[in-house]
PDB file of N, CA and C in Angstrom:
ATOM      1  N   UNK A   1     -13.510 -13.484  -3.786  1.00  0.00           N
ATOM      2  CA  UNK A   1     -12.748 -13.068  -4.949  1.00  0.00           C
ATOM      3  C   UNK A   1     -13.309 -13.782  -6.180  1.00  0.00           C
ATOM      4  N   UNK A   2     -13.534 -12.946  -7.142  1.00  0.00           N
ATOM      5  CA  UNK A   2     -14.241 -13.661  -8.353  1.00  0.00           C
ATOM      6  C   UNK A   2     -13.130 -14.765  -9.280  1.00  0.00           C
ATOM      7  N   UNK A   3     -13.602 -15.623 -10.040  1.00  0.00           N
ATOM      8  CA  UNK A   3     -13.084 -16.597 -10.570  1.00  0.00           C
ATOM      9  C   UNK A   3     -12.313 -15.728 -12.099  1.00  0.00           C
ATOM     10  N   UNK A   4     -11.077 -15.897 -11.613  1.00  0.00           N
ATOM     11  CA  UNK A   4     -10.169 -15.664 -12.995  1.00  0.00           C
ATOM     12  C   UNK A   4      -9.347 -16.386 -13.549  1.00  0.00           C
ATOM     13  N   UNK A   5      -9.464 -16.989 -14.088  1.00  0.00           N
ATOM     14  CA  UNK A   5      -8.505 -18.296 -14.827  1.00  0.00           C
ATOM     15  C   UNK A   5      -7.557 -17.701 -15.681  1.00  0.00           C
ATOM     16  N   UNK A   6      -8.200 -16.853 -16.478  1.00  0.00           N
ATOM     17  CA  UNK A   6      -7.264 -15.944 -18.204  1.00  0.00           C
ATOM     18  C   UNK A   6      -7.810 -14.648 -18.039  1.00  0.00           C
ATOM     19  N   UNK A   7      -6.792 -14.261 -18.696  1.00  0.00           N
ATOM     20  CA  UNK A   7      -6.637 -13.009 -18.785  1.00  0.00           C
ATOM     21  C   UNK A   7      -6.043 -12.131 -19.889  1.00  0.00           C
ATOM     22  N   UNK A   8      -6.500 -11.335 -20.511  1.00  0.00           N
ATOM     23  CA  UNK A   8      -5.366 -10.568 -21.267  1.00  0.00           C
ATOM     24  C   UNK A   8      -5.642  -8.804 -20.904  1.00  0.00           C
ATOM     25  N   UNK A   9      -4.137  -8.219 -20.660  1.00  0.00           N
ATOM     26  CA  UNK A   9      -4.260  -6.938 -19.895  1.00  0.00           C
ATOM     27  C   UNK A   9      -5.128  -6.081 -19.982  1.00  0.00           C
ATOM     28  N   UNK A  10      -5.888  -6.137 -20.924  1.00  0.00           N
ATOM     29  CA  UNK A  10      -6.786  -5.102 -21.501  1.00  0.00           C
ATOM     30  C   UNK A  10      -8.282  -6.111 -20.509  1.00  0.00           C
ATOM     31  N   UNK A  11      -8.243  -7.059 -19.782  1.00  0.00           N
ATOM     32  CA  UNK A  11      -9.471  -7.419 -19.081  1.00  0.00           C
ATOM     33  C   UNK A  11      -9.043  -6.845 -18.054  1.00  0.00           C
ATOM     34  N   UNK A  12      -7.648  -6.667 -17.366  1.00  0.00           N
ATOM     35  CA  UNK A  12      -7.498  -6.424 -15.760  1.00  0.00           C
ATOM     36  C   UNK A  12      -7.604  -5.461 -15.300  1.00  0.00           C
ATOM     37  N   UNK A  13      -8.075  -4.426 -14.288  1.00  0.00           N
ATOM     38  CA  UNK A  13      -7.962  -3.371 -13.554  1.00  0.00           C
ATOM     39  C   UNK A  13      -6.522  -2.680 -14.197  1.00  0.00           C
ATOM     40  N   UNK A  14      -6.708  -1.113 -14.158  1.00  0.00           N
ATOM     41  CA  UNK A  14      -5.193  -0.108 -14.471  1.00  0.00           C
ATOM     42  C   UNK A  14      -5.267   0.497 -13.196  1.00  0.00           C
ATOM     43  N   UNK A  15      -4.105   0.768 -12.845  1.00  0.00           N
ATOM     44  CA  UNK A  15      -3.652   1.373 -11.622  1.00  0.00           C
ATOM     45  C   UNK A  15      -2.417   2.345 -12.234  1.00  0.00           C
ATOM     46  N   UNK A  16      -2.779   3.500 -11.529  1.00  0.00           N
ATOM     47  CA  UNK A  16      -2.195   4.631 -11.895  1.00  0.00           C
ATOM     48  C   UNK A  16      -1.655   5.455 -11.142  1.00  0.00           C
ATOM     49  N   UNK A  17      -0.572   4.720 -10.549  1.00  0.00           N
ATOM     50  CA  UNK A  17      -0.433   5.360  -8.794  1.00  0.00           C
ATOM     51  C   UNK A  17       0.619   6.277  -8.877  1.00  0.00           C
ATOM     52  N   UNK A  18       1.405   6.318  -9.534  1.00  0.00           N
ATOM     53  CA  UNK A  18       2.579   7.674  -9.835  1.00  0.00           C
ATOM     54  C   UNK A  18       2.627   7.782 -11.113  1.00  0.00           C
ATOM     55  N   UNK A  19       3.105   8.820 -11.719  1.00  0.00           N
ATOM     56  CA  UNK A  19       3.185   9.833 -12.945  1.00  0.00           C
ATOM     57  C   UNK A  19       4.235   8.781 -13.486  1.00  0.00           C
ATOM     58  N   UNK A  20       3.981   8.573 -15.100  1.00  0.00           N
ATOM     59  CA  UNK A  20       5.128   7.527 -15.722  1.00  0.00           C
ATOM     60  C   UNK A  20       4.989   5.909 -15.473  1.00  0.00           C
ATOM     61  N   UNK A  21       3.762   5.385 -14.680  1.00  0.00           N
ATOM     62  CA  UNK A  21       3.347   4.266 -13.961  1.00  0.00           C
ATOM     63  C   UNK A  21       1.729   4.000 -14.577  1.00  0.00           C
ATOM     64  N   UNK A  22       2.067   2.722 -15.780  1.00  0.00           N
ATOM     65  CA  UNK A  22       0.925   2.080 -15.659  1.00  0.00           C
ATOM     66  C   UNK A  22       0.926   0.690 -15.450  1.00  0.00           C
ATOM     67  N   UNK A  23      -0.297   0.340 -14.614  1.00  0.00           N
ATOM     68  CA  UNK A  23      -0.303  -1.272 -14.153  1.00  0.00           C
ATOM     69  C   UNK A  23      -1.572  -1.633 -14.492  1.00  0.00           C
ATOM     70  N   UNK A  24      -1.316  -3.276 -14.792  1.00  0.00           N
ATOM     71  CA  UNK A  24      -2.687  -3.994 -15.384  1.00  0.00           C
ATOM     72  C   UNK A  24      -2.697  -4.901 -14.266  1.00  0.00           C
ATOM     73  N   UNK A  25      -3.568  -5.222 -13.362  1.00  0.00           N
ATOM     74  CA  UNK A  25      -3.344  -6.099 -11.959  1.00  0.00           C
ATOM     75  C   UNK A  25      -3.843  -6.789 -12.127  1.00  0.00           C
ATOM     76  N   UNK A  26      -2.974  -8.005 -11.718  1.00  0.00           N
ATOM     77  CA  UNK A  26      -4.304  -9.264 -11.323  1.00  0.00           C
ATOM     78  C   UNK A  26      -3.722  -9.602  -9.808  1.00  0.00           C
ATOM     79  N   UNK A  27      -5.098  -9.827  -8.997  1.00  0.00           N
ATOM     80  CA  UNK A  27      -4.862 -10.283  -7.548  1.00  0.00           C
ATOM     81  C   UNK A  27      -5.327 -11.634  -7.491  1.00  0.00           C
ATOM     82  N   UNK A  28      -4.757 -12.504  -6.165  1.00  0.00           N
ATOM     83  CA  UNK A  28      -5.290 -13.461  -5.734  1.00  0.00           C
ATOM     84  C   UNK A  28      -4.991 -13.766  -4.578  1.00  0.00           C
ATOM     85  N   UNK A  29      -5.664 -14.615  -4.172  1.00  0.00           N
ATOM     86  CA  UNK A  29      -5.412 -14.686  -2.688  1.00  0.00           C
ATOM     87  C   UNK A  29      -3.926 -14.620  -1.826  1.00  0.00           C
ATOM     88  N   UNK A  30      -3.465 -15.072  -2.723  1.00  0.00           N
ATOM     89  CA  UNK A  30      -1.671 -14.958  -1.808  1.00  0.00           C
ATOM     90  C   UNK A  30      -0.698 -14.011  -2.325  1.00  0.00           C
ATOM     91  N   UNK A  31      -0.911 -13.361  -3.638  1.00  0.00           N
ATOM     92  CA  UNK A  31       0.136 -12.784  -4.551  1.00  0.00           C
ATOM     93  C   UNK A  31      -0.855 -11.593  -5.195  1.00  0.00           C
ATOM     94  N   UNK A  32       0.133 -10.438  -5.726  1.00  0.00           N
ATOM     95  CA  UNK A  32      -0.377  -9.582  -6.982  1.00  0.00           C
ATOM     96  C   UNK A  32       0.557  -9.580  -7.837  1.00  0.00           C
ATOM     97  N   UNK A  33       0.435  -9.738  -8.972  1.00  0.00           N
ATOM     98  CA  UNK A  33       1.092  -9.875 -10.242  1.00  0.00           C
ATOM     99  C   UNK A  33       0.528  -8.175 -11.074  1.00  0.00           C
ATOM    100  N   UNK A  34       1.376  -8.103 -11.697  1.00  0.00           N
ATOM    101  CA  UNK A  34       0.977  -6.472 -12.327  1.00  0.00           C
ATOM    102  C   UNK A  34       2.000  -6.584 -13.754  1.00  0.00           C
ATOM    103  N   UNK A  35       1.363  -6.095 -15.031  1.00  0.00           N
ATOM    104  CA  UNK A  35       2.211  -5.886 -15.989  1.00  0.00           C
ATOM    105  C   UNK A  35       2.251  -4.493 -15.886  1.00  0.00           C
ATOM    106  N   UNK A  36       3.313  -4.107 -15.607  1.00  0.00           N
ATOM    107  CA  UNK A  36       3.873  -2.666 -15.138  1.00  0.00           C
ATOM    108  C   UNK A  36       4.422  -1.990 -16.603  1.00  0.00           C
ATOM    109  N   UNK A  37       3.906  -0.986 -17.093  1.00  0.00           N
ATOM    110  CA  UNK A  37       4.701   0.029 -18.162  1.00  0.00           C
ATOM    111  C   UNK A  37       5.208   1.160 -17.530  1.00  0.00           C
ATOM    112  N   UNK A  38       6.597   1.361 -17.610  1.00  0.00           N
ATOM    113  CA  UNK A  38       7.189   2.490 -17.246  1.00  0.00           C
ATOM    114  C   UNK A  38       7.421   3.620 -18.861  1.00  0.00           C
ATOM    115  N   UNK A  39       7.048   4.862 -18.374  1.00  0.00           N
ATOM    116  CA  UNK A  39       7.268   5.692 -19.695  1.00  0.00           C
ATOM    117  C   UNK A  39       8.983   6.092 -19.246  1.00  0.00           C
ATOM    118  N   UNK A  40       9.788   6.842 -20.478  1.00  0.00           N
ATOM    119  CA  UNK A  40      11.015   6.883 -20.575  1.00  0.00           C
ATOM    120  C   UNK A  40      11.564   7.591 -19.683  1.00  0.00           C
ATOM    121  N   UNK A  41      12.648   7.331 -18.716  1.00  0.00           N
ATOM    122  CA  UNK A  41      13.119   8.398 -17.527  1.00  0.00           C
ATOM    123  C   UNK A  41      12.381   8.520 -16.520  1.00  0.00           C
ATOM    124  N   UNK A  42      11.461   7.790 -16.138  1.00  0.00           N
ATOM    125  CA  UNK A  42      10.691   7.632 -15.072  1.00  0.00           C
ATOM    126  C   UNK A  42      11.770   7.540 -13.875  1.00  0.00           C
ATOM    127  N   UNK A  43      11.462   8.078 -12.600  1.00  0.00           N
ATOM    128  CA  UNK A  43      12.231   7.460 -11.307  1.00  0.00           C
ATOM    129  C   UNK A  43      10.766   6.712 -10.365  1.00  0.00           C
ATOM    130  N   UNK A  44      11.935   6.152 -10.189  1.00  0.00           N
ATOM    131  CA  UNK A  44      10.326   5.377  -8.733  1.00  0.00           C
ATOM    132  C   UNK A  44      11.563   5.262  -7.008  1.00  0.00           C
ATOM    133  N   UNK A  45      11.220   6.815  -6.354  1.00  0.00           N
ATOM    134  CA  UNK A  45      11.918   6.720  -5.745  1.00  0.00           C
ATOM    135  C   UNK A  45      12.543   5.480  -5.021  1.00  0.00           C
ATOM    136  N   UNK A  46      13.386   5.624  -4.034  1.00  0.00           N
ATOM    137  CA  UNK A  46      13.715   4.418  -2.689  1.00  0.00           C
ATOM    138  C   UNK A  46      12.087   4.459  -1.855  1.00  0.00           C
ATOM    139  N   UNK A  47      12.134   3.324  -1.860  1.00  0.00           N
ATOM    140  CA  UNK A  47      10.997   3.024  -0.814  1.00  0.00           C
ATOM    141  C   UNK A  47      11.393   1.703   0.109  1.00  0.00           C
ATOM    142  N   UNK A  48      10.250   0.925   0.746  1.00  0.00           N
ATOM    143  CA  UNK A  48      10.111  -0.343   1.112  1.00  0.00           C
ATOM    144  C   UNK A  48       9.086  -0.741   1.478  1.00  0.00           C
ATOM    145  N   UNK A  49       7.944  -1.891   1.667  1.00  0.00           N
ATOM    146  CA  UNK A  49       7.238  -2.650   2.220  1.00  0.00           C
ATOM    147  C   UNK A  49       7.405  -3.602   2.752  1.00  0.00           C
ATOM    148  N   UNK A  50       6.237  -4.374   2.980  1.00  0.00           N
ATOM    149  CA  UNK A  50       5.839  -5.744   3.770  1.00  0.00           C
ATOM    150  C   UNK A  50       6.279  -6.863   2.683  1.00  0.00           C
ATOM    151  N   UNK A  51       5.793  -6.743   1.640  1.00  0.00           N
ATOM    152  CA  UNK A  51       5.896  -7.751   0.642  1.00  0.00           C
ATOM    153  C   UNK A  51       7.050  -8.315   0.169  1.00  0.00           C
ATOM    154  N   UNK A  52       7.319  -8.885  -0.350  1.00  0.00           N
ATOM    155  CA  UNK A  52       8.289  -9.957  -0.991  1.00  0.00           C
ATOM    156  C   UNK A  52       8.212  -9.233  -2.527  1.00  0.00           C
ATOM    157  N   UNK A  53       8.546  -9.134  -3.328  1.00  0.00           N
ATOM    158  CA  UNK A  53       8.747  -8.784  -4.714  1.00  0.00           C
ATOM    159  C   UNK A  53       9.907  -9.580  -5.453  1.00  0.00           C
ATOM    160  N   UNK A  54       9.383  -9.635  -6.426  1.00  0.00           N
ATOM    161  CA  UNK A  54       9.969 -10.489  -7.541  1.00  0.00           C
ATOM    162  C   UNK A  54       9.748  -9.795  -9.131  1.00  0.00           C
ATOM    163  N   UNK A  55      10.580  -9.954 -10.394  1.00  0.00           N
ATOM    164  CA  UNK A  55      10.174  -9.061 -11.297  1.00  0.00           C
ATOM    165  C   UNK A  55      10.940  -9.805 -12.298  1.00  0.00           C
ATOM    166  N   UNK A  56      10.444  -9.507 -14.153  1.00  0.00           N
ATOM    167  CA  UNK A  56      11.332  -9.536 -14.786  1.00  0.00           C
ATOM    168  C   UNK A  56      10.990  -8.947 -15.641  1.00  0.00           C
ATOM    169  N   UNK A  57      12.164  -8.361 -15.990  1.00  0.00           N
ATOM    170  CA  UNK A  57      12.265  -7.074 -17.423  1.00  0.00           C
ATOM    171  C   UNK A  57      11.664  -7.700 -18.665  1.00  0.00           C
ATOM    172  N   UNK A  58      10.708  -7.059 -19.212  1.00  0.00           N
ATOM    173  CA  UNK A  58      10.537  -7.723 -20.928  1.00  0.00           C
ATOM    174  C   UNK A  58      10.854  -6.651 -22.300  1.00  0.00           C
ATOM    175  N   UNK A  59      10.860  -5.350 -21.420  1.00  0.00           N
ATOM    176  CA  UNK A  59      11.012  -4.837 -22.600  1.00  0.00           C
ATOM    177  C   UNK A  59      11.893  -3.651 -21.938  1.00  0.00           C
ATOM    178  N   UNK A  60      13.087  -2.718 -22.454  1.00  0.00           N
ATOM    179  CA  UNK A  60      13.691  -1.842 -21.978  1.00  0.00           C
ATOM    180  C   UNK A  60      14.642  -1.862 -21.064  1.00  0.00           C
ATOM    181  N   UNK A  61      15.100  -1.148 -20.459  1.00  0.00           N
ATOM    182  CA  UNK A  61      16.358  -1.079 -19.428  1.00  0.00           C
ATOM    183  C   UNK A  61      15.856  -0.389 -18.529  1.00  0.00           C
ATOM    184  N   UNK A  62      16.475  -0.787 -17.022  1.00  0.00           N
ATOM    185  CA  UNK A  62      16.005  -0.235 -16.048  1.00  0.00           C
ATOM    186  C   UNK A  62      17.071  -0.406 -15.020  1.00  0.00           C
ATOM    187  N   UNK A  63      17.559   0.451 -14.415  1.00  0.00           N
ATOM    188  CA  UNK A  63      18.880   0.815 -13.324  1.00  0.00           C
ATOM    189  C   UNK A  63      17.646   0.292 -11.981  1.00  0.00           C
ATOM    190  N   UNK A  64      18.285  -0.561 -11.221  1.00  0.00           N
ATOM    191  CA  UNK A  64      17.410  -1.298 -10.188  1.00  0.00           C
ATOM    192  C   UNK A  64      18.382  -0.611  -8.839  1.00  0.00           C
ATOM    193  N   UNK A  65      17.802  -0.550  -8.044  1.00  0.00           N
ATOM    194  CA  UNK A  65      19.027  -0.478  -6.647  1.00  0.00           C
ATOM    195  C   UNK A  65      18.243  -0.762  -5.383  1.00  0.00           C
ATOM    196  N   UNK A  66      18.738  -2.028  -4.919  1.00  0.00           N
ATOM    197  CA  UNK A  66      17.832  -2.752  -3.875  1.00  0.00           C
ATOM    198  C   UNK A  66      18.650  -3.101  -3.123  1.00  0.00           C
ATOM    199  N   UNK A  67      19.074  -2.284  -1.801  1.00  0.00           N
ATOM    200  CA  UNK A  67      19.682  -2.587  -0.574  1.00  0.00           C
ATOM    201  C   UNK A  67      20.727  -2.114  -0.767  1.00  0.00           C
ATOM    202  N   UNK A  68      20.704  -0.822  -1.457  1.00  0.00           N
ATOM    203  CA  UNK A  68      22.072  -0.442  -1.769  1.00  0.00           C
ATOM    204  C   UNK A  68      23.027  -0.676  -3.233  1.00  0.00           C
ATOM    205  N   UNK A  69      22.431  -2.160  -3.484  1.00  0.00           N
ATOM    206  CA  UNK A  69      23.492  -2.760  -4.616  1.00  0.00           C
ATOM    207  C   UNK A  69      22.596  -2.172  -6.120  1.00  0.00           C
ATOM    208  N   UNK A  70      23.317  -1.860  -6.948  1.00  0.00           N
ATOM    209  CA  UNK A  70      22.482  -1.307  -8.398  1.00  0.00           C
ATOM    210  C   UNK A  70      23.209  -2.066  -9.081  1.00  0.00           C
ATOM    211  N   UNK A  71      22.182  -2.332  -9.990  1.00  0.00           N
ATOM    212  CA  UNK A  71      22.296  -3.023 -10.977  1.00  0.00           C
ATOM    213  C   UNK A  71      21.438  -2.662 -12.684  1.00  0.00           C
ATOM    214  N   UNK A  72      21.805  -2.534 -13.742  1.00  0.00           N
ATOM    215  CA  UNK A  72      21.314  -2.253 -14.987  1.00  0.00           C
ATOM    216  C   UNK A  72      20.517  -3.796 -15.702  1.00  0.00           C
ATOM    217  N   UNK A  73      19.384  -3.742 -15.638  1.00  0.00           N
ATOM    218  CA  UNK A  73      18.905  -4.965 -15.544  1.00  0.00           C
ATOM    219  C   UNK A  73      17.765  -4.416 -17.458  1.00  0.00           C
ATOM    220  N   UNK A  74      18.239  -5.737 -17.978  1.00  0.00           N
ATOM    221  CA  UNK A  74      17.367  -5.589 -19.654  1.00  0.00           C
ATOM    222  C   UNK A  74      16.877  -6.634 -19.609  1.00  0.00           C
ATOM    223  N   UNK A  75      15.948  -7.104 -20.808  1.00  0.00           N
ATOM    224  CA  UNK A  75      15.132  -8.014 -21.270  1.00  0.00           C
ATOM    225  C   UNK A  75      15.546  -9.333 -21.089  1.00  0.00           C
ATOM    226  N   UNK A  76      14.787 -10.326 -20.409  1.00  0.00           N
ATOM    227  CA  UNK A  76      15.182 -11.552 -19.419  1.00  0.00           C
ATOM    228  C   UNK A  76      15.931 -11.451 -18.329  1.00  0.00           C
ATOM    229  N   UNK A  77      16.269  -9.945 -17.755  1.00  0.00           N
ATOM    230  CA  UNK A  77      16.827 -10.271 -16.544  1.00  0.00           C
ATOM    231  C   UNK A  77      15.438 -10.290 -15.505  1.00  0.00           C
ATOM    232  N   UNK A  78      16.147 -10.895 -14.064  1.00  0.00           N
ATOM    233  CA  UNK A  78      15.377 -10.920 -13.003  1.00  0.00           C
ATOM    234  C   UNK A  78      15.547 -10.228 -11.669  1.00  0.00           C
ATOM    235  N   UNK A  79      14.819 -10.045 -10.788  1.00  0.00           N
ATOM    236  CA  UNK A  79      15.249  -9.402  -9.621  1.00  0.00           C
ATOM    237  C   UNK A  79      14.274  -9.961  -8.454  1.00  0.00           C
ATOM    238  N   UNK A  80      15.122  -9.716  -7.480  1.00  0.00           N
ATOM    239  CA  UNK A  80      14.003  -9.979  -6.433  1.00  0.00           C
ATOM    240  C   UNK A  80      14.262  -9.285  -5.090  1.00  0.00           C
ATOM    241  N   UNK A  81      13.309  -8.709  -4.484  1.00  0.00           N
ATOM    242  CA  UNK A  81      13.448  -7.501  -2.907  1.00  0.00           C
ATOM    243  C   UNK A  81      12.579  -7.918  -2.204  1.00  0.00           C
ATOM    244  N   UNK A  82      13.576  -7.963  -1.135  1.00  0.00           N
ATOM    245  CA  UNK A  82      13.135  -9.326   0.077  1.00  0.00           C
ATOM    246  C   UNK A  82      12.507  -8.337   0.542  1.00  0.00           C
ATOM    247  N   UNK A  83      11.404  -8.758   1.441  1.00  0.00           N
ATOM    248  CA  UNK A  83      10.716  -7.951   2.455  1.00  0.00           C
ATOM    249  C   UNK A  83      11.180  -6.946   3.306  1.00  0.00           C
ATOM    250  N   UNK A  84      10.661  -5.377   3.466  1.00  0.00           N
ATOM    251  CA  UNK A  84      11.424  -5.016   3.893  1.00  0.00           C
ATOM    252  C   UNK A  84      12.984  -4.117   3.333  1.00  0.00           C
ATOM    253  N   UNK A  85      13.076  -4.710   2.565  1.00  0.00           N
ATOM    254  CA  UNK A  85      14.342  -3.999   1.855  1.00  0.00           C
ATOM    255  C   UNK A  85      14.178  -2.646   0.963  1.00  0.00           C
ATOM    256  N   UNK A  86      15.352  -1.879   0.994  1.00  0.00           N
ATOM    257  CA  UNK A  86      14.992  -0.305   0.652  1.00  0.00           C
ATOM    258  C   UNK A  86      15.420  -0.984  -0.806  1.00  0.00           C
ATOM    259  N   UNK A  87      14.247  -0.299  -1.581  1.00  0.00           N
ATOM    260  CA  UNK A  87      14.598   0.042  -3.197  1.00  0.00           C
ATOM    261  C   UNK A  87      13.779   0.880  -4.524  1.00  0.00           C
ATOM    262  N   UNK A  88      14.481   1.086  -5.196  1.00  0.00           N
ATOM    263  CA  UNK A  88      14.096   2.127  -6.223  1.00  0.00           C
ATOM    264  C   UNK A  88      14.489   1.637  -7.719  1.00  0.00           C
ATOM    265  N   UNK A  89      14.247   2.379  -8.571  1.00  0.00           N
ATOM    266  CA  UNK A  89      14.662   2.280 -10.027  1.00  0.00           C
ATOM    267  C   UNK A  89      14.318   3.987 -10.407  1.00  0.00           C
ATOM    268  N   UNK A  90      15.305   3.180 -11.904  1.00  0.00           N
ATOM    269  CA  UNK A  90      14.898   4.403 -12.947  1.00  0.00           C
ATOM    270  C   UNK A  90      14.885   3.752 -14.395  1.00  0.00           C
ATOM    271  N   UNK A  91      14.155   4.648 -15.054  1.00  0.00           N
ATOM    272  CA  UNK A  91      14.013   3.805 -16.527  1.00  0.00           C
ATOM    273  C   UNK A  91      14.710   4.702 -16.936  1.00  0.00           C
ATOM    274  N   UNK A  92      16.056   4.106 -18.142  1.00  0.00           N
ATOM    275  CA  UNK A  92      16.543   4.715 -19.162  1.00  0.00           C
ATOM    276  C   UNK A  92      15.757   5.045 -20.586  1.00  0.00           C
ATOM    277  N   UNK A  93      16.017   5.290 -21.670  1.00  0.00           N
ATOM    278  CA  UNK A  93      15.999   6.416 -22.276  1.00  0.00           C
ATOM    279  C   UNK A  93      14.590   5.818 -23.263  1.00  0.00           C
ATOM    280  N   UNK A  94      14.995   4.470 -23.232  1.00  0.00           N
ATOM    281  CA  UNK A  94      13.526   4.117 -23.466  1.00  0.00           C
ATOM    282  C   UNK A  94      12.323   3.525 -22.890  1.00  0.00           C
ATOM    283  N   UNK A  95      10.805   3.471 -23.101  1.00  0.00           N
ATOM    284  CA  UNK A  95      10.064   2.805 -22.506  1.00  0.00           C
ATOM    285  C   UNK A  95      10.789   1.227 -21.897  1.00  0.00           C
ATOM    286  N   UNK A  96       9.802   0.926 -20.593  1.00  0.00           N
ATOM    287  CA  UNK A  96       9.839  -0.291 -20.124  1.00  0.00           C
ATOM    288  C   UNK A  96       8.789  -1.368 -19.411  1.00  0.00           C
ATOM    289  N   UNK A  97       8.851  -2.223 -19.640  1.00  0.00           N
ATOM    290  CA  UNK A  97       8.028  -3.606 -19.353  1.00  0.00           C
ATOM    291  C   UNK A  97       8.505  -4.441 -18.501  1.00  0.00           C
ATOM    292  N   UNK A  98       7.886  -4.487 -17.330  1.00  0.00           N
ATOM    293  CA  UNK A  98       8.191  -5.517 -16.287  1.00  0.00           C
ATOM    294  C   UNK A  98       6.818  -5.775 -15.213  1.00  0.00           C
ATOM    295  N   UNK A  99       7.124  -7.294 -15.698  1.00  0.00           N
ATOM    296  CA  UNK A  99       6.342  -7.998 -14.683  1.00  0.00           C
ATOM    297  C   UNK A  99       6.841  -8.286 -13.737  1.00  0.00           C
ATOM    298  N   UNK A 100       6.190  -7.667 -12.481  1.00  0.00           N
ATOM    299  CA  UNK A 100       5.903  -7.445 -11.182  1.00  0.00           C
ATOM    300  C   UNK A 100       5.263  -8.654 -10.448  1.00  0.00           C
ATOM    301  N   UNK A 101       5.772  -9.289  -9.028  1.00  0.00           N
ATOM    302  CA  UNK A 101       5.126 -10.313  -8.112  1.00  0.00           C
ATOM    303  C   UNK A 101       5.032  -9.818  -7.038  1.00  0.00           C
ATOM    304  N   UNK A 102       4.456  -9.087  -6.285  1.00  0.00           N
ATOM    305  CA  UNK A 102       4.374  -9.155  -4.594  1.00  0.00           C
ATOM    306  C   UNK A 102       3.417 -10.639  -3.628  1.00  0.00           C
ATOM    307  N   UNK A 103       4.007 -10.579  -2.588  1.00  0.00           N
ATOM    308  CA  UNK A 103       3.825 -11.511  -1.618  1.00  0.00           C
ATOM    309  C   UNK A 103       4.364 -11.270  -0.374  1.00  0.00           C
ATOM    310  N   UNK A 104       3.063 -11.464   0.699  1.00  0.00           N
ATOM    311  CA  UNK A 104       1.629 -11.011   0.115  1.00  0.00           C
ATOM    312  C   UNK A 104       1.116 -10.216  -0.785  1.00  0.00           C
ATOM    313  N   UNK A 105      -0.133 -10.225  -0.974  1.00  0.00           N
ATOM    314  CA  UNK A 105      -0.781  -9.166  -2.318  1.00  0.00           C
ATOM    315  C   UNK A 105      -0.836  -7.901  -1.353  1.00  0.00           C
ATOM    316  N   UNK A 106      -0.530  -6.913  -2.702  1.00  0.00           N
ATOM    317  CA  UNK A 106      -0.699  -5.344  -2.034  1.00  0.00           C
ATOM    318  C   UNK A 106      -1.911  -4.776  -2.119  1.00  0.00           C
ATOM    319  N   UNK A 107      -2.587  -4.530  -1.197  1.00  0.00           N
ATOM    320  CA  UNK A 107      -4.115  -4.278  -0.592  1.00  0.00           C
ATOM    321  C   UNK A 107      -3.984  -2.577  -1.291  1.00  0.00           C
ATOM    322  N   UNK A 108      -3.226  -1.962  -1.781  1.00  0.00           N
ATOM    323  CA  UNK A 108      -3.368  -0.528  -2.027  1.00  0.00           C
ATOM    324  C   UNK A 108      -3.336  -0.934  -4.416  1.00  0.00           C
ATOM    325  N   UNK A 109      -3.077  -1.364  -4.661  1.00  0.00           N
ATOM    326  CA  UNK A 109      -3.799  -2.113  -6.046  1.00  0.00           C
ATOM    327  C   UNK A 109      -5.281  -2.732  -6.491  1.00  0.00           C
ATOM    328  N   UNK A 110      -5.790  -1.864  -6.939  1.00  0.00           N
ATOM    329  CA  UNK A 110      -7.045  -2.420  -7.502  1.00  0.00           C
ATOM    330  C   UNK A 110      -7.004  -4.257  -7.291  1.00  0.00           C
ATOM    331  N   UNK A 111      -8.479  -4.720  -7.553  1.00  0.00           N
ATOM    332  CA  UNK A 111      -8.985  -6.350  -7.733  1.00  0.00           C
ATOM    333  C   UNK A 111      -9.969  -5.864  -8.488  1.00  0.00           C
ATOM    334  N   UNK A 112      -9.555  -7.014  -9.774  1.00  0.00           N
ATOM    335  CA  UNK A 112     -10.505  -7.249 -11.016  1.00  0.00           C
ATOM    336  C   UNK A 112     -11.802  -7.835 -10.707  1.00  0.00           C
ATOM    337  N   UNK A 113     -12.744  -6.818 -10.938  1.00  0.00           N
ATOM    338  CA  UNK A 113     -14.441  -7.741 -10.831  1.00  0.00           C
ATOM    339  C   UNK A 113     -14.676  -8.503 -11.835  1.00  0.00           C
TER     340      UNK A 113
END
């Protein structure tokens, strides 16, 4: 894995994996971190993985629902979906910004050369 110390999003890999979904990735050996832009009204169905996830809102509102429980989560809130656990969102009416943690790193996300 090549040496990355700094970064600013416009150096990292974009990942463009669903419609309304852009990500700037950075990987490393134990974790992927992603500055995630959601465009307005986006859904990101229920799903689940292997990983651990962790997140926090920086810009916009976003209806979270992880294991059932929903929650309306804005700028400085946090979240976190344990391994394994079913969850989804939706972005309200305006754009949104959230940084993204998985653990382990997700092998289906680009790595910055």
């Amino acid at each position: 894995m090549p040496r990355l110390y700094f970064a600013s999003p416009r150096d990292l890999p974009l990942a463009r994996a669903i419609p309304g979904v852009t990500r700037h990735v950075l990987q490393t050996e134990r974790t992927t971190v992603a500055i995630t832009d959601y465009e307005p009204k986006t859904v990101i169905e229920t799903h689940k993985h292997d990983a651990e996830q962790t997140g926090v809102v920086v810009k916009g509102s976003v209806v979270f629902v992880i294991a059932g429980e929903q929650r309306i989560l804005t700028p400085g809130d946090t979240y976190r979906v344990p391994s394994g656990a079913s969850h989804g969102a939706r972005i309200l009416e305006a754009a949104a910004r959230v940084i993204e943690v998985w653990s382990p790193p997700r092998e289906d996300l680009p790595k910055a050369t």
